[in-house]
C-alpha atoms as a PDB file:
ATOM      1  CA  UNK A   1       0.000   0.000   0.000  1.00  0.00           C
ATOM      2  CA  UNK A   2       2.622   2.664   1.386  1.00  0.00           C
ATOM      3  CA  UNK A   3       5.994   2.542  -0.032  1.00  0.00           C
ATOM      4  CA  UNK A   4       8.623   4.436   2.414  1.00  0.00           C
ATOM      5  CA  UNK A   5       8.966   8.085   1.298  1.00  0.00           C
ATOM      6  CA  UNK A   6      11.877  10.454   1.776  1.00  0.00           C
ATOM      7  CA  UNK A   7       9.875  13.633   1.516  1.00  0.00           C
ATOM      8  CA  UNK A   8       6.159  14.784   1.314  1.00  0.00           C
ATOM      9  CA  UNK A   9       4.812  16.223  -2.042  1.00  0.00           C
ATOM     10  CA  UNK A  10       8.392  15.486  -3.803  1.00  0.00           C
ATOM     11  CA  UNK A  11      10.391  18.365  -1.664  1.00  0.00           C
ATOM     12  CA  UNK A  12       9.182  19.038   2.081  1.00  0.00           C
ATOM     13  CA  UNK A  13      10.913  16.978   4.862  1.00  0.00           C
ATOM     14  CA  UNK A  14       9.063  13.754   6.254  1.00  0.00           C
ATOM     15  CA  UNK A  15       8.635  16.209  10.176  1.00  0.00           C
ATOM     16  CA  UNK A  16       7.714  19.097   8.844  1.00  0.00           C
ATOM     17  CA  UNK A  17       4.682  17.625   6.558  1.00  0.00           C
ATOM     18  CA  UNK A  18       3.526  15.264   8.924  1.00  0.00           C
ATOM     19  CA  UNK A  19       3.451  17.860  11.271  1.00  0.00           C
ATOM     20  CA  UNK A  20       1.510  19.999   8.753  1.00  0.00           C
ATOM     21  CA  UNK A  21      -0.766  16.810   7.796  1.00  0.00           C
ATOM     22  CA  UNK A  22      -1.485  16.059  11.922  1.00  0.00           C
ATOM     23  CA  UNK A  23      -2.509  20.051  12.287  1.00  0.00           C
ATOM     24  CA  UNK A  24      -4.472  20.105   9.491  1.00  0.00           C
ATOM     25  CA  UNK A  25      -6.532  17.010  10.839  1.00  0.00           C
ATOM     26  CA  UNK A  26      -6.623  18.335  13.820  1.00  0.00           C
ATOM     27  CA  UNK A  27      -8.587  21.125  12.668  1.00  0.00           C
ATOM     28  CA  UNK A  28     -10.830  19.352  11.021  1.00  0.00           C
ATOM     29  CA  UNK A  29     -11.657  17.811  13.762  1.00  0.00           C
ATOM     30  CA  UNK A  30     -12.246  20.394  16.286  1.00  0.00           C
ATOM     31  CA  UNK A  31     -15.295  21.147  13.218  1.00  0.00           C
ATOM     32  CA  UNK A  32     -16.813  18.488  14.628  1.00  0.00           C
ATOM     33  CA  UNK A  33     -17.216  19.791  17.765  1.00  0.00           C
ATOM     34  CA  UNK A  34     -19.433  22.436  16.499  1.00  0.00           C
ATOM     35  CA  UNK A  35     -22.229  20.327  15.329  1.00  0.00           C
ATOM     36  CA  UNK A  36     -23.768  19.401  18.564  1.00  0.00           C
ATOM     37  CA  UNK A  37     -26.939  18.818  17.247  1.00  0.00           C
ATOM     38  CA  UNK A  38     -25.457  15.339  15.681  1.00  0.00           C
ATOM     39  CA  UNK A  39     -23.658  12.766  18.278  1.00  0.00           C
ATOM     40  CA  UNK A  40     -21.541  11.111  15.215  1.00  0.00           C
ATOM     41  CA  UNK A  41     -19.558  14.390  14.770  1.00  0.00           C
ATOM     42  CA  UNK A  42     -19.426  14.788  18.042  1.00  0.00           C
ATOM     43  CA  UNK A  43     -17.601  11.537  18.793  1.00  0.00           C
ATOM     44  CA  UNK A  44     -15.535  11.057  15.607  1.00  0.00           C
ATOM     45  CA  UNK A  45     -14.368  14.781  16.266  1.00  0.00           C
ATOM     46  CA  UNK A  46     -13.262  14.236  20.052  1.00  0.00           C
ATOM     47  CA  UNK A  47     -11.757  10.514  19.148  1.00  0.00           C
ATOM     48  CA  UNK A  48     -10.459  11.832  15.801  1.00  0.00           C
ATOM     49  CA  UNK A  49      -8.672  14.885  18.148  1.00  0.00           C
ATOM     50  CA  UNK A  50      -7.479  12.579  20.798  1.00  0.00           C
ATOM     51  CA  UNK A  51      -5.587  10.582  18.379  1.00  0.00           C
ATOM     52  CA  UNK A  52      -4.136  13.380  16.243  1.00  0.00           C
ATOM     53  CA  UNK A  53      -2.533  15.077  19.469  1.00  0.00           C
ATOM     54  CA  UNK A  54      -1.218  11.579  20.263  1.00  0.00           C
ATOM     55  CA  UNK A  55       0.304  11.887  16.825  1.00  0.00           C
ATOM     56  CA  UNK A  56       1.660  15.437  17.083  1.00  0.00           C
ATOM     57  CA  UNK A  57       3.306  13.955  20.541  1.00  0.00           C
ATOM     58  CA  UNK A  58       4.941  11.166  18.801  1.00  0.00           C
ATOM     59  CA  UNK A  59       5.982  13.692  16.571  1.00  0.00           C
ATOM     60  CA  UNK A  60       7.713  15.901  18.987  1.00  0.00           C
ATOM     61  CA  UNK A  61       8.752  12.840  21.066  1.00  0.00           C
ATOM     62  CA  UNK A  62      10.255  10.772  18.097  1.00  0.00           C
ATOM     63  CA  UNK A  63       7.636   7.743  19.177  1.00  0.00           C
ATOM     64  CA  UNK A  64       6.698   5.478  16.260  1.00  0.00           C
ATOM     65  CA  UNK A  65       4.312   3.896  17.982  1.00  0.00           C
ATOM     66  CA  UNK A  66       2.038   6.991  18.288  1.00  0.00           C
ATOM     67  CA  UNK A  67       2.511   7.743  14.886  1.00  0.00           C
ATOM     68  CA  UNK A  68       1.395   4.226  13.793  1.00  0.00           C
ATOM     69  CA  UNK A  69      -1.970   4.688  15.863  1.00  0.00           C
ATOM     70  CA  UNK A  70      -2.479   7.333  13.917  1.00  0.00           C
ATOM     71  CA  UNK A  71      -2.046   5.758  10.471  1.00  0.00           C
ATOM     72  CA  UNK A  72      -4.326   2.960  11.790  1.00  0.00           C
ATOM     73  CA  UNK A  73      -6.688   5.219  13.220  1.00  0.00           C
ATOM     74  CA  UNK A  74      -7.021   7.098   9.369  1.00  0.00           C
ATOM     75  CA  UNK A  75      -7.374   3.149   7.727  1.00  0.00           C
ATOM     76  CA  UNK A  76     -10.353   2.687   9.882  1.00  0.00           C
ATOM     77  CA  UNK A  77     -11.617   6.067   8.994  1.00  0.00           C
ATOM     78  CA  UNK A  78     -11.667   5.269   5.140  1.00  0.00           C
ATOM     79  CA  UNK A  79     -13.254   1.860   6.214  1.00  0.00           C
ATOM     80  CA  UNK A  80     -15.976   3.959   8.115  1.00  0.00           C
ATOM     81  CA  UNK A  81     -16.129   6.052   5.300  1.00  0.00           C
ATOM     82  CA  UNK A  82     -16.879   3.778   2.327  1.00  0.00           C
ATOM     83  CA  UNK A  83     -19.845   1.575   4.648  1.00  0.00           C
ATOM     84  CA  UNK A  84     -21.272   4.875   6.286  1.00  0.00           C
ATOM     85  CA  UNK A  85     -21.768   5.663   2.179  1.00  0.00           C
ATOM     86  CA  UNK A  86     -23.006   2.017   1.086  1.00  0.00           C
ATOM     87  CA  UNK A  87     -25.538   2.266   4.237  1.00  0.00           C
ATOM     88  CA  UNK A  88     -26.590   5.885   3.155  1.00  0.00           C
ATOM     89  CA  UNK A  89     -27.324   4.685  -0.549  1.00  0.00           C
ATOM     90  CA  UNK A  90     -28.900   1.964   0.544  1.00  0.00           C
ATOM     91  CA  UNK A  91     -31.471   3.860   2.398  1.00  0.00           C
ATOM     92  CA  UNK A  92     -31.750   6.368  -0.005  1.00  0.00           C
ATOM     93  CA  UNK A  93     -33.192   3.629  -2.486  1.00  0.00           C
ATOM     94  CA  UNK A  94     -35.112   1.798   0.538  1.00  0.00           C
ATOM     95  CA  UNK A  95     -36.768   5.185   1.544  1.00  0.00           C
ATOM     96  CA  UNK A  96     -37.536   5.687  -2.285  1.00  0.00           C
ATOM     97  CA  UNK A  97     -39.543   2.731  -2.980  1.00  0.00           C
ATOM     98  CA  UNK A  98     -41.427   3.324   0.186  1.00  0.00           C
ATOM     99  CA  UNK A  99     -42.303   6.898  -0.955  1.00  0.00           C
ATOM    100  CA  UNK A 100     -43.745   5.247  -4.408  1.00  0.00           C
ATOM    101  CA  UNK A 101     -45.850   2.046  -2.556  1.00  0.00           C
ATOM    102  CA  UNK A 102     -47.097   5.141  -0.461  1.00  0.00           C
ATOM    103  CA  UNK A 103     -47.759   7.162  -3.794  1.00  0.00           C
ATOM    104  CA  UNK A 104     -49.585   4.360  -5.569  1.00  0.00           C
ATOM    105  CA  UNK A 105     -51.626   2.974  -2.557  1.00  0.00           C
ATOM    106  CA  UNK A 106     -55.014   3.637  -1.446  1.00  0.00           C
ATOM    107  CA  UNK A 107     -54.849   5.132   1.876  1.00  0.00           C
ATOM    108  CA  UNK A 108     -58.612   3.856   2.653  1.00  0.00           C
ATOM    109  CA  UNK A 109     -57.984   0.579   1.321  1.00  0.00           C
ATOM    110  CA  UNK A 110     -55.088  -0.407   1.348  1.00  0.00           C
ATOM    111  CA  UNK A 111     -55.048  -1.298  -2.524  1.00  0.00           C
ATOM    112  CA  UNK A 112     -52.558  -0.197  -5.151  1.00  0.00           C
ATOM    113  CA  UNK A 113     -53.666   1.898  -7.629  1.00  0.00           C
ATOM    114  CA  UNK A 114     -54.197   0.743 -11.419  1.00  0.00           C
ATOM    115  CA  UNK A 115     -50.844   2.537 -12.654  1.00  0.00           C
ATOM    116  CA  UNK A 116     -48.363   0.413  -9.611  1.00  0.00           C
ATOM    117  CA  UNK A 117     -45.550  -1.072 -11.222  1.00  0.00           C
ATOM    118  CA  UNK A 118     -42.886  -2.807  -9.853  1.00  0.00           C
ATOM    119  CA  UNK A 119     -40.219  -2.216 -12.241  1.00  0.00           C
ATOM    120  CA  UNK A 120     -41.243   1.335 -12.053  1.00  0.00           C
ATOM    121  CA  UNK A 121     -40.983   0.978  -8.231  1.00  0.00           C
ATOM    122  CA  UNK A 122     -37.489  -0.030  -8.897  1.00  0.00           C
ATOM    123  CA  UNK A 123     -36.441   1.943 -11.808  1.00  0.00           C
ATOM    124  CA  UNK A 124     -37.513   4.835  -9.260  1.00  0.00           C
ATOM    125  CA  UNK A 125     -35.521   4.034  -5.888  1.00  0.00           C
ATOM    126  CA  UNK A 126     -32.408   2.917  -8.225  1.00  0.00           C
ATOM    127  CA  UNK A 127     -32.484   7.136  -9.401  1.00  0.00           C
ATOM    128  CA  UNK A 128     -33.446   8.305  -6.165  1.00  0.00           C
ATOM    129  CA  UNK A 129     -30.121   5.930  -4.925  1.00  0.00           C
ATOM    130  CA  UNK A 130     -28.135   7.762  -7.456  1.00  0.00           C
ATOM    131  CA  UNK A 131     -27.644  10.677  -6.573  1.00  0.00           C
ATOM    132  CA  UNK A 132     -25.678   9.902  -3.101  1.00  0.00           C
ATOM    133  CA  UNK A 133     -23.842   7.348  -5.043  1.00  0.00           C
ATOM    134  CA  UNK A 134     -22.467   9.988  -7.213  1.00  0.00           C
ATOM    135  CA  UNK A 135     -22.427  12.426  -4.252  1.00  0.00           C
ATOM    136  CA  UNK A 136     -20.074   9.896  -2.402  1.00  0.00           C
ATOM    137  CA  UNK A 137     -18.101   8.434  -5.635  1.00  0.00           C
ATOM    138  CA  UNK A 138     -16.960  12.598  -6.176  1.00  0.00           C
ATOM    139  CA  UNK A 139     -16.207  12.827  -2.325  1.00  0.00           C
ATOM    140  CA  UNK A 140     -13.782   9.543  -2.413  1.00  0.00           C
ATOM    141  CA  UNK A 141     -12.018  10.396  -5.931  1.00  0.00           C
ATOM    142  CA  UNK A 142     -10.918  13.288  -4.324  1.00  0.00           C
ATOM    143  CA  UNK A 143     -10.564  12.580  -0.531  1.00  0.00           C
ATOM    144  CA  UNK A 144      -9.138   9.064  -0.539  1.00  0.00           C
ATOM    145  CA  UNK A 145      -5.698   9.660  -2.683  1.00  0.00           C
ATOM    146  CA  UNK A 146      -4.700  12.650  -0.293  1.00  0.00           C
ATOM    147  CA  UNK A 147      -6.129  10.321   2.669  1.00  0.00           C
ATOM    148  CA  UNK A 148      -3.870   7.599   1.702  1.00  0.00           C
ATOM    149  CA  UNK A 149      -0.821   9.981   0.420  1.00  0.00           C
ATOM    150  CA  UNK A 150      -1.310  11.540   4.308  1.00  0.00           C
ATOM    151  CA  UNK A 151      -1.447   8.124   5.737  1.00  0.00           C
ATOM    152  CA  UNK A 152       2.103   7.294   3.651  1.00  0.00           C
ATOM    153  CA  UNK A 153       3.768  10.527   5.035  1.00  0.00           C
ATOM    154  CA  UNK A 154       2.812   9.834   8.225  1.00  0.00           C
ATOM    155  CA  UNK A 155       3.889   5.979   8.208  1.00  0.00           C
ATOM    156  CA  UNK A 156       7.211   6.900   6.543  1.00  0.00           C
ATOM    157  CA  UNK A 157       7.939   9.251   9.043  1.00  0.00           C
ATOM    158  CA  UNK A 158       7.204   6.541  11.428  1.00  0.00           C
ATOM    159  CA  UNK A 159       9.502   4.078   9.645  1.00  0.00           C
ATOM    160  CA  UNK A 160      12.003   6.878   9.503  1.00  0.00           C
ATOM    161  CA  UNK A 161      12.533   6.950  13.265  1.00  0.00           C
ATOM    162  CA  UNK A 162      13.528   3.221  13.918  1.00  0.00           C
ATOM    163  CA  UNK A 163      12.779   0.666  10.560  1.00  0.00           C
ATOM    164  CA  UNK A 164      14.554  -2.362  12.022  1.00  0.00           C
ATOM    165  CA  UNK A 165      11.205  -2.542  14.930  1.00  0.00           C
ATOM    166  CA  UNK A 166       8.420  -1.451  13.086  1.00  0.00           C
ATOM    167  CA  UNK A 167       5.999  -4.102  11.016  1.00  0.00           C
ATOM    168  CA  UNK A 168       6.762  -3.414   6.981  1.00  0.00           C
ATOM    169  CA  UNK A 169       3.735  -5.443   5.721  1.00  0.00           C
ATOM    170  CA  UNK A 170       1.730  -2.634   4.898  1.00  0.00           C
END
């Protein structure tokens, strides 16, 4: 996945970006103290902070260890990521077909109406399910390479501080 890097974005040393990278995530971060109103945010934000200060420590502190939490900790972020949007779409074309039985059934009755069709039914939640699929495939073409370049700095870094004791599989 990672191969070890000598510098991040071709010229800046291995520190000095991942210290940039950590701050930057940090910030981002803090945003999600500011939505209240949603518990998710909330949490990923404080977690997500926790672990990026741990990060700028093993920075400052030369500790690989707290560097490789970190690069762990972004892995099961993209993870997160990707089934958060497969759940999200899948609702979307759930919710959809609902809204059409609802649109094409009696509300006396019970009965569907003459014009019910099932392939419409599904021809209609597969649309409505597009548009967070293409929502989400835009938001992961542009997030996950700088994600995973990020996660590389950081790991290299990490590999740069003592390579004989840290795990090279990945």
């Amino acid at each position: 996945m990672c191969k070890d890097m000598e510098a991040c974005c071709c010229c800046i040393p291995l520190k000095a970006g991942t210290i940039v990278i950590l701050i930057l995530n940090l910030l981002g971060y803090i945003g999600g103290f500011f939505d209240v109103t949603n518990p998710y945010y909330l949490t990923w934000g404080i977690l997500g902070s926790i672990i990026t200060v741990l990060a700028l420590v093993g920075v400052v502190q030369n500790n690989r260890t707290l560097l490789m939490i970190y690069f762990w900790w972004c892995l099961v972020a993209i993870l997160l990521f990707i089934g958060v949007a497969i759940a999200i779409i899948i609702a979307f074309g759930v919710a959809c077909a609902a809204v059409y039985d609802a649109a094409h059934t009696n509300s006396i009755t019970g009965a569907r109406d003459i014009d019910y069709s099932e392939a419409d039914r599904n021809s209609f939640a597969g649309a409505c399910a597009l548009l967070p699929s293409i929502a989400f495939g835009i938001g992961l073409a542009i997030w996950l390479p700088l994600e995973i370049h990020f996660m590389c700095v950081v790991r290299s870094y990490a590999h740069s501080l003592s390579p004989d004791t840290v795990s090279t599989w990945l």
